[in-house]
N, C-alpha and C. Protein backbone atom coordinates (compact mmCIF):
# COMPACT_ATOMS: atom_id res chain seq x y z
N UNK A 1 0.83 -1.20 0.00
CA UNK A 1 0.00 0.00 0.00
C UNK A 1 0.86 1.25 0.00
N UNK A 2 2.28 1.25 0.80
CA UNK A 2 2.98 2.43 0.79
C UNK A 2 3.57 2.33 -0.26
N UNK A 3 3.20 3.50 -1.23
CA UNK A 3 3.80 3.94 -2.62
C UNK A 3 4.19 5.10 -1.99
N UNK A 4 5.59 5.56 -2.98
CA UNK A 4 5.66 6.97 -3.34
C UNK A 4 5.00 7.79 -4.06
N UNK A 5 5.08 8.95 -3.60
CA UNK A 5 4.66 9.73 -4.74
C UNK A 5 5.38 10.02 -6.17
N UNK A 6 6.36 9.68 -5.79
CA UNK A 6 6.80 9.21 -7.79
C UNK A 6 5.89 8.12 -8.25
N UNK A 7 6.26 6.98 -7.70
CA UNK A 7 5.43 5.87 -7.88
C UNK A 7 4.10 6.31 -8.35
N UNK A 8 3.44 6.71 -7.81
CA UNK A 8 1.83 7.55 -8.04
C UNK A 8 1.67 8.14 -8.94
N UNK A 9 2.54 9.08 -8.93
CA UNK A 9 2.74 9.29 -10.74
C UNK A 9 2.86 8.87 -11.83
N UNK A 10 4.00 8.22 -11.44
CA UNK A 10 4.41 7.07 -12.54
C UNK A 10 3.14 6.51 -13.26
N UNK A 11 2.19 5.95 -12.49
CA UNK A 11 1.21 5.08 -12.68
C UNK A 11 0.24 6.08 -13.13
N UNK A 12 0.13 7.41 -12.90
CA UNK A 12 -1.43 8.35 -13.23
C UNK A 12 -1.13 8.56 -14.82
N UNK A 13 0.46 8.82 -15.04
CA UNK A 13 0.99 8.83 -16.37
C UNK A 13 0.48 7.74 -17.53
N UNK A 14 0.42 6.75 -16.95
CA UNK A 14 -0.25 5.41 -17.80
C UNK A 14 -1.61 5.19 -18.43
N UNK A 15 -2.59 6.18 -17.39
CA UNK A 15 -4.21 6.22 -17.47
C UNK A 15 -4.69 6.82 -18.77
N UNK A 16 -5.26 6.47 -19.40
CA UNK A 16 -6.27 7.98 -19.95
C UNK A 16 -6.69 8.55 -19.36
N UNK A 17 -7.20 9.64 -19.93
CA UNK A 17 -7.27 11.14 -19.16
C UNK A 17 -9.08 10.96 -19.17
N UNK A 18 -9.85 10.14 -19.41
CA UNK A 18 -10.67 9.70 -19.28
C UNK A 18 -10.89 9.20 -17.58
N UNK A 19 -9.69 7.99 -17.93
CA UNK A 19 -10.14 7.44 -16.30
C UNK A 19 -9.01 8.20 -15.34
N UNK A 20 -8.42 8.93 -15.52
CA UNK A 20 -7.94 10.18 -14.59
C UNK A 20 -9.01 10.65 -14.44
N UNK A 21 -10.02 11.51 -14.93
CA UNK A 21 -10.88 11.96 -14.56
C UNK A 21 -11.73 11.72 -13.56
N UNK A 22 -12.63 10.07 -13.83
CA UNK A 22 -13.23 9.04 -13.15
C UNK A 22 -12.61 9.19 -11.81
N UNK A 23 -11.13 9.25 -11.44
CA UNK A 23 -10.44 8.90 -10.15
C UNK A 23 -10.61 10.48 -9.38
N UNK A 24 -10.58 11.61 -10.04
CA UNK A 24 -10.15 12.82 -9.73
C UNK A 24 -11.76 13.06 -8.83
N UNK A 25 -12.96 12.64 -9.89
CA UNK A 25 -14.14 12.77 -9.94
C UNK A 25 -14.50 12.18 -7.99
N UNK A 26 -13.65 10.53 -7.94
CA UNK A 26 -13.72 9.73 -6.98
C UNK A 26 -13.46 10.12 -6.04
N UNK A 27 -12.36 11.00 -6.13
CA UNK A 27 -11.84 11.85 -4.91
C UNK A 27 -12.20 12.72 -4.25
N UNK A 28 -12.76 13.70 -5.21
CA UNK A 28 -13.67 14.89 -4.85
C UNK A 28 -14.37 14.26 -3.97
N UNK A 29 -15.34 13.56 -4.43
CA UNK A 29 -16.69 12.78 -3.87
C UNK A 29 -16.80 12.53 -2.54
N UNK A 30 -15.20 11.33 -2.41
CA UNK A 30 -14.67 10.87 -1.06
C UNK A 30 -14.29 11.66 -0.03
N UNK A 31 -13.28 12.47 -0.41
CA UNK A 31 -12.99 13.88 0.62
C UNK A 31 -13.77 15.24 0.49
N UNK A 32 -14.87 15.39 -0.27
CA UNK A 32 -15.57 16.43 -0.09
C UNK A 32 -15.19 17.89 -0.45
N UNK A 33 -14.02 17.61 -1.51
CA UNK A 33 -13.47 18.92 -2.05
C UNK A 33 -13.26 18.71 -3.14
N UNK A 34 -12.85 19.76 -4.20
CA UNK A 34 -12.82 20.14 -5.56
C UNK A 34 -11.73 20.47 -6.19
N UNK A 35 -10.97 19.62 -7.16
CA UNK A 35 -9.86 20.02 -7.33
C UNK A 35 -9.98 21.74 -8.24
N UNK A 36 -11.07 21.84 -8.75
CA UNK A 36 -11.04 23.59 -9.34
C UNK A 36 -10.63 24.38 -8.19
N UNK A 37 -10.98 24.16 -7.05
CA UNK A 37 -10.25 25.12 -5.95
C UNK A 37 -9.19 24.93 -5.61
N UNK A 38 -8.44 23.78 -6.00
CA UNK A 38 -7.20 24.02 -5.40
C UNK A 38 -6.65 24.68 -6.96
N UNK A 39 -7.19 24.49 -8.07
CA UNK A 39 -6.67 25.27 -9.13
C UNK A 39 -6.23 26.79 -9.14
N UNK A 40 -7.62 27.27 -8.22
CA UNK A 40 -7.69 29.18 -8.27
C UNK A 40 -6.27 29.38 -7.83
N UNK A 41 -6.38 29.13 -6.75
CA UNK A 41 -5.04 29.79 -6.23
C UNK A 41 -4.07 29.54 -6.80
N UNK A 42 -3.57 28.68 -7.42
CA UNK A 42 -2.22 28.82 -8.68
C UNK A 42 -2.62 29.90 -9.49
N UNK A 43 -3.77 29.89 -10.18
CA UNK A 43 -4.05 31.20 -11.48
C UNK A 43 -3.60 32.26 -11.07
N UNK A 44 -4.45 32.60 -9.51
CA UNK A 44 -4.44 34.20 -9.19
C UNK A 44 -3.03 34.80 -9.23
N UNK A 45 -1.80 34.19 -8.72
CA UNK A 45 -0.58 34.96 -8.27
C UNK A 45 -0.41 34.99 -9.73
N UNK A 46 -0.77 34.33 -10.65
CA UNK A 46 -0.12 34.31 -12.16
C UNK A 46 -0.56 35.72 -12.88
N UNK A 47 -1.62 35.89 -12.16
CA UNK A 47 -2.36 37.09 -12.90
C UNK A 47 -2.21 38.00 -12.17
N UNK A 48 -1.60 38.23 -11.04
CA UNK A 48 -1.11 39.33 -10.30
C UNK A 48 0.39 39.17 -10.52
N UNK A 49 1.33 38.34 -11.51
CA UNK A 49 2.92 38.82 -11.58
C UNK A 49 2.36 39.58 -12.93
N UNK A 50 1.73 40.15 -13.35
CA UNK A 50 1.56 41.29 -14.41
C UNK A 50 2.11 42.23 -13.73
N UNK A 51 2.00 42.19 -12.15
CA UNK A 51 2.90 43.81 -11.92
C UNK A 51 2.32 45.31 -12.39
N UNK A 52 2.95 46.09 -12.52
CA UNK A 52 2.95 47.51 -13.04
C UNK A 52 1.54 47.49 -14.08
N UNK A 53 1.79 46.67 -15.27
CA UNK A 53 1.30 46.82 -16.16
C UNK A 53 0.23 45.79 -16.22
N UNK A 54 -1.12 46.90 -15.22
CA UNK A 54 -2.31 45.73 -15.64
C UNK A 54 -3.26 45.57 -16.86
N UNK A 55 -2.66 46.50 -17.72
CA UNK A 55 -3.21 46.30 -19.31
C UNK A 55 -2.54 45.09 -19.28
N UNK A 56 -1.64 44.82 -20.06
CA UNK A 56 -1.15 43.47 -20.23
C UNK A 56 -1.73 42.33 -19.79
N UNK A 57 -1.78 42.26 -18.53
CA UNK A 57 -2.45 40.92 -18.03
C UNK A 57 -4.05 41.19 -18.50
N UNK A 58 -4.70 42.24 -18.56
CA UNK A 58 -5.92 42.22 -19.06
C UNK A 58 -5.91 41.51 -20.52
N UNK A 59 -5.10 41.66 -21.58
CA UNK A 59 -5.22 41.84 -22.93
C UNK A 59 -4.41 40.16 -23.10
N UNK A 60 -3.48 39.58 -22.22
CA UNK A 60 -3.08 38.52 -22.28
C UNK A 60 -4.49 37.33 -21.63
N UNK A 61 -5.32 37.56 -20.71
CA UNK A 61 -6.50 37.08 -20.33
C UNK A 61 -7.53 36.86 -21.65
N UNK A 62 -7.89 38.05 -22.26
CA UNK A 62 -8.65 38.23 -23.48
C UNK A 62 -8.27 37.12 -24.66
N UNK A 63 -6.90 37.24 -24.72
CA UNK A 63 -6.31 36.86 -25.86
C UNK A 63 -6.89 35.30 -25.64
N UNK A 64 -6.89 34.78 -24.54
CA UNK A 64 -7.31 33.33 -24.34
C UNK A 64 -8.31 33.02 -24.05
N UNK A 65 -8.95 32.08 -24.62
CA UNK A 65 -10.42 31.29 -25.27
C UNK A 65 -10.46 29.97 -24.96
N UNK A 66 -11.55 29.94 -24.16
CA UNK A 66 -12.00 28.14 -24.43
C UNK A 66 -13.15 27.69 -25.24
N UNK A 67 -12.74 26.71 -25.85
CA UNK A 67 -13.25 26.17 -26.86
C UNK A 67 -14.86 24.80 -26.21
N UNK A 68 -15.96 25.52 -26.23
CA UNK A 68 -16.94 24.54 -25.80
C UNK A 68 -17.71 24.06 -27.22
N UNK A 69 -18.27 22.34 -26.84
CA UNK A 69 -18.88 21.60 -27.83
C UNK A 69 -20.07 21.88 -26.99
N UNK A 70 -20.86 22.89 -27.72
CA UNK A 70 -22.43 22.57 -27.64
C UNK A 70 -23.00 21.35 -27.52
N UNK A 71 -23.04 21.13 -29.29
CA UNK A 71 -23.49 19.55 -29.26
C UNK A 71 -23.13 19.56 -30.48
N UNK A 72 -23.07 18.25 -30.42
CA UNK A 72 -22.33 17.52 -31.91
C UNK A 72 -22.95 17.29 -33.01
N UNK A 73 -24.13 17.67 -33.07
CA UNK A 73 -25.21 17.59 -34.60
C UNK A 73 -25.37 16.42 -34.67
N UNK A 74 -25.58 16.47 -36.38
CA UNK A 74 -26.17 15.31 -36.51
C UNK A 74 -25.07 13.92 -37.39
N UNK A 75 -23.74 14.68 -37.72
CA UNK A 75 -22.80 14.07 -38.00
C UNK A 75 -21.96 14.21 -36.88
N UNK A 76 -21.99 13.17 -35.86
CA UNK A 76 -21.33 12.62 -35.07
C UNK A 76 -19.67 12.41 -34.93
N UNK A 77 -19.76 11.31 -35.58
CA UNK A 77 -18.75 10.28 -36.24
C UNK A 77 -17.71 11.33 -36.97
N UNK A 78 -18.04 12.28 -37.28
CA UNK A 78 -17.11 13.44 -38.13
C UNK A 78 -16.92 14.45 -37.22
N UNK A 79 -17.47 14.71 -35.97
CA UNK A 79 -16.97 15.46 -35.24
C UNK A 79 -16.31 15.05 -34.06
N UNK A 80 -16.69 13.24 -33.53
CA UNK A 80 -15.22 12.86 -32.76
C UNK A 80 -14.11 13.29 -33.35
N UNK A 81 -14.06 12.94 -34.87
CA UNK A 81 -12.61 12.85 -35.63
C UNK A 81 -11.70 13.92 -35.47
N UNK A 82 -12.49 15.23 -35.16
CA UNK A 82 -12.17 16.39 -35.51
C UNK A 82 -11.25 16.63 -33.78
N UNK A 83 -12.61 16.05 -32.78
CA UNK A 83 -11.87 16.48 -30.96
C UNK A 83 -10.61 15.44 -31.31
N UNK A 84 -10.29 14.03 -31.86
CA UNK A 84 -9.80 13.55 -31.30
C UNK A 84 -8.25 14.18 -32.36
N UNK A 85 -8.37 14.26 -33.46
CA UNK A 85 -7.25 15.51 -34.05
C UNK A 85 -6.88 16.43 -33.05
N UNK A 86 -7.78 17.01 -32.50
CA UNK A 86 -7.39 18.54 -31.76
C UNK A 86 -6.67 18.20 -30.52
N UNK A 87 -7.29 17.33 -29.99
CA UNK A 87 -6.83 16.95 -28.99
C UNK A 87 -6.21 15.42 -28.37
N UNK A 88 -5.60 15.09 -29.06
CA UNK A 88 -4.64 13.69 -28.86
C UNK A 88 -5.30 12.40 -28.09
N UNK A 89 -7.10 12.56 -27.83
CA UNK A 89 -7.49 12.02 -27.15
C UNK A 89 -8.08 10.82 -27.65
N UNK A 90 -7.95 9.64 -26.98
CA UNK A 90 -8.50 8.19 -27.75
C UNK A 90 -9.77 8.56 -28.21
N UNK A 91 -9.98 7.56 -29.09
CA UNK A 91 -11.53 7.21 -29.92
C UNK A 91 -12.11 7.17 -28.59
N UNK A 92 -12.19 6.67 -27.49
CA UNK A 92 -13.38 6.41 -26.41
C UNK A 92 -13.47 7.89 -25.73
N UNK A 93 -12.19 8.13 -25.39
CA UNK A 93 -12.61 9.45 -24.64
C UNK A 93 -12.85 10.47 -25.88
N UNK A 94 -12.76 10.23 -26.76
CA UNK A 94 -13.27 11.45 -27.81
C UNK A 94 -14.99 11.40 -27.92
N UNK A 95 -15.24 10.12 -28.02
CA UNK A 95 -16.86 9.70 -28.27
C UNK A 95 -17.40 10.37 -26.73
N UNK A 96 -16.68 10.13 -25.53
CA UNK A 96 -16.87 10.36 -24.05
C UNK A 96 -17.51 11.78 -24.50
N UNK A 97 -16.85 12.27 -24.83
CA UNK A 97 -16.52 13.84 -24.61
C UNK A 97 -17.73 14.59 -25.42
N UNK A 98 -17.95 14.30 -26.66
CA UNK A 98 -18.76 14.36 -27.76
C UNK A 98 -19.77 13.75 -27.08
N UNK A 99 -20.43 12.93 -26.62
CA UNK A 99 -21.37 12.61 -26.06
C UNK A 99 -21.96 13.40 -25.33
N UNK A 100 -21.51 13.84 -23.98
CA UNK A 100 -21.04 14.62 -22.97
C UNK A 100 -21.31 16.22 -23.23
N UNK A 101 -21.86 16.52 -24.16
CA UNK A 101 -21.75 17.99 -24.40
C UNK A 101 -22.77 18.36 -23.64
N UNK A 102 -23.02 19.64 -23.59
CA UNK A 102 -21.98 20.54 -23.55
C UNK A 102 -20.75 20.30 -22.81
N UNK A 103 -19.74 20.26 -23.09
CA UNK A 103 -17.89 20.32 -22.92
C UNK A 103 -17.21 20.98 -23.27
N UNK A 104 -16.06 21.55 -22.63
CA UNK A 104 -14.76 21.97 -23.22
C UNK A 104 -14.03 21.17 -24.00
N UNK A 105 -13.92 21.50 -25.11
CA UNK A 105 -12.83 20.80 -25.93
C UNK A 105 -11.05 20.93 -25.72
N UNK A 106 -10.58 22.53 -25.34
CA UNK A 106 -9.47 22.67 -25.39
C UNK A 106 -10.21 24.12 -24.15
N UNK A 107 -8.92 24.68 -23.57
CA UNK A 107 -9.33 25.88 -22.41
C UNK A 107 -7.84 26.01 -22.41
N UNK A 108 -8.30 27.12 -22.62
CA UNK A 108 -6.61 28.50 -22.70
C UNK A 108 -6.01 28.99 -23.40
N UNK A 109 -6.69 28.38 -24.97
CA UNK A 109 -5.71 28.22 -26.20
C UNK A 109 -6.00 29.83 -26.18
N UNK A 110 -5.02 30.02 -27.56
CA UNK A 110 -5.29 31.28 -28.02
C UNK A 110 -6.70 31.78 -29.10
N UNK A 111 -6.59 32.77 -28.81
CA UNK A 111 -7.80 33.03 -29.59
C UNK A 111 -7.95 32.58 -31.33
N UNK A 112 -6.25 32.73 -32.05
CA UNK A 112 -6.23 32.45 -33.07
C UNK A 112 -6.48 30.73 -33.73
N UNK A 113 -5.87 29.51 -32.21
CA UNK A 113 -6.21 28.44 -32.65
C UNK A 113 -7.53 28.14 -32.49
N UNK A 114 -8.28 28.76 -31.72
CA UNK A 114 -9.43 28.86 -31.04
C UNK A 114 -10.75 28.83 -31.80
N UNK A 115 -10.04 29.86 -32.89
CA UNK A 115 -11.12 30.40 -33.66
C UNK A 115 -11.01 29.25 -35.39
N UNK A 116 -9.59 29.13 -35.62
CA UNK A 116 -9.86 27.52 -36.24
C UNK A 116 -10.32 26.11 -36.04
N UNK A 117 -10.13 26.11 -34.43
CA UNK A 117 -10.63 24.65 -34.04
C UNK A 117 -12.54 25.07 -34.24
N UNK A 118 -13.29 26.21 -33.76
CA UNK A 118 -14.35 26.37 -34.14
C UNK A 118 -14.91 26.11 -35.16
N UNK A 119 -13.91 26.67 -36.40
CA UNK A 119 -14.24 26.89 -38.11
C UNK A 119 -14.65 25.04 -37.89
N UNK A 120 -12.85 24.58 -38.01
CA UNK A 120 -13.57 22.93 -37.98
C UNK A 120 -14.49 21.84 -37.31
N UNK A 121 -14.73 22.35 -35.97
CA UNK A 121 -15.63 21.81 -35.49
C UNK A 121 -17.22 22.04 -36.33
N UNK A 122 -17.29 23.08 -36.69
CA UNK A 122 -18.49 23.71 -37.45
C UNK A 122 -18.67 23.29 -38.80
N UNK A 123 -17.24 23.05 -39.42
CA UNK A 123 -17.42 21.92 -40.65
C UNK A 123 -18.08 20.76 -40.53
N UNK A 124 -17.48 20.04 -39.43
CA UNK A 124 -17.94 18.71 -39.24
C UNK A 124 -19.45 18.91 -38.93
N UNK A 125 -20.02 20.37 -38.13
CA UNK A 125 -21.72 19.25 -37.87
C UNK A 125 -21.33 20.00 -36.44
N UNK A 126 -20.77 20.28 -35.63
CA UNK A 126 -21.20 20.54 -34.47
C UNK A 126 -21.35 21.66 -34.01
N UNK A 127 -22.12 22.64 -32.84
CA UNK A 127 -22.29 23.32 -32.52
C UNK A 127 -21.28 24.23 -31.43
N UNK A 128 -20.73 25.33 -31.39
CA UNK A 128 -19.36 25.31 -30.62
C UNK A 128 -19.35 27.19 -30.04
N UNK A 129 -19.45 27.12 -29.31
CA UNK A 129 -18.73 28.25 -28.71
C UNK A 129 -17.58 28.35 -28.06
N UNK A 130 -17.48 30.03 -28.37
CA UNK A 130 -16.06 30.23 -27.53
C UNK A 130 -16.35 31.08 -26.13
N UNK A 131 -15.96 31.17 -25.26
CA UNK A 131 -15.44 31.45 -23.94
C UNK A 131 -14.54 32.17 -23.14
């Protein structure tokens, strides 16, 4: 039972990010907390080393877009193809995900890949906003 925490890693490295999720999901559940909160507090100091110049961090915030799947229409099958291109993610967790909508597809990108992963998502059939 006593692993390291390399060890622990080692092994989370192996999962899909599918059943990472499932476990992350498990955890929350079990201990009654949220890993998005332990997220904030990394962001905030990131967005307060802007320093002096809080244009910048305003216009560097802007610049970044997340990419949500409404819903996937009525060509399906052509718009896994498209998440699982964009995002390196297996056929199951792509279908997961696509199923699953509304979802984030990608979160943080820039506005410029942002606004192509849309174009193609919108080729294929699905419905997509940005964020």
């Amino acid at each position: 039972m006593a692993t390291s925490t390399q060890e622990w890693i080692e092994e989370l490295k192996g999962i899909s990010v599918l059943e990472l999720a499932e476990r992350i999901k498990a955890l929350e559940e079990e201990f009654g907390v949220s890993a998005a909160a332990v997220a904030a507090p990394v962001a905030a100091p990131a967005g307060g080393a802007g320093g002096a110049d809080g244009a910048g961090a305003e216009e560097e915030a802007s610049s970044t877009v997340d990419v949500i799947l409404a819903s996937s229409g009525d060509k399906k099958i052509q718009v896994i193809k498209v998440v699982r291109a964009a995002t390196g993610l297996g056929l199951k967790e792509a279908k997961a995900l696509v199923d699953e909508a509304p979802k984030p597809v990608k979160e943080g990108i820039e506005r410029e890949e942002a606004n192509k992963l849309k174009q193609e998502l919108e080729e294929a059939g699905a419905a997509v906003e940005l964020k």
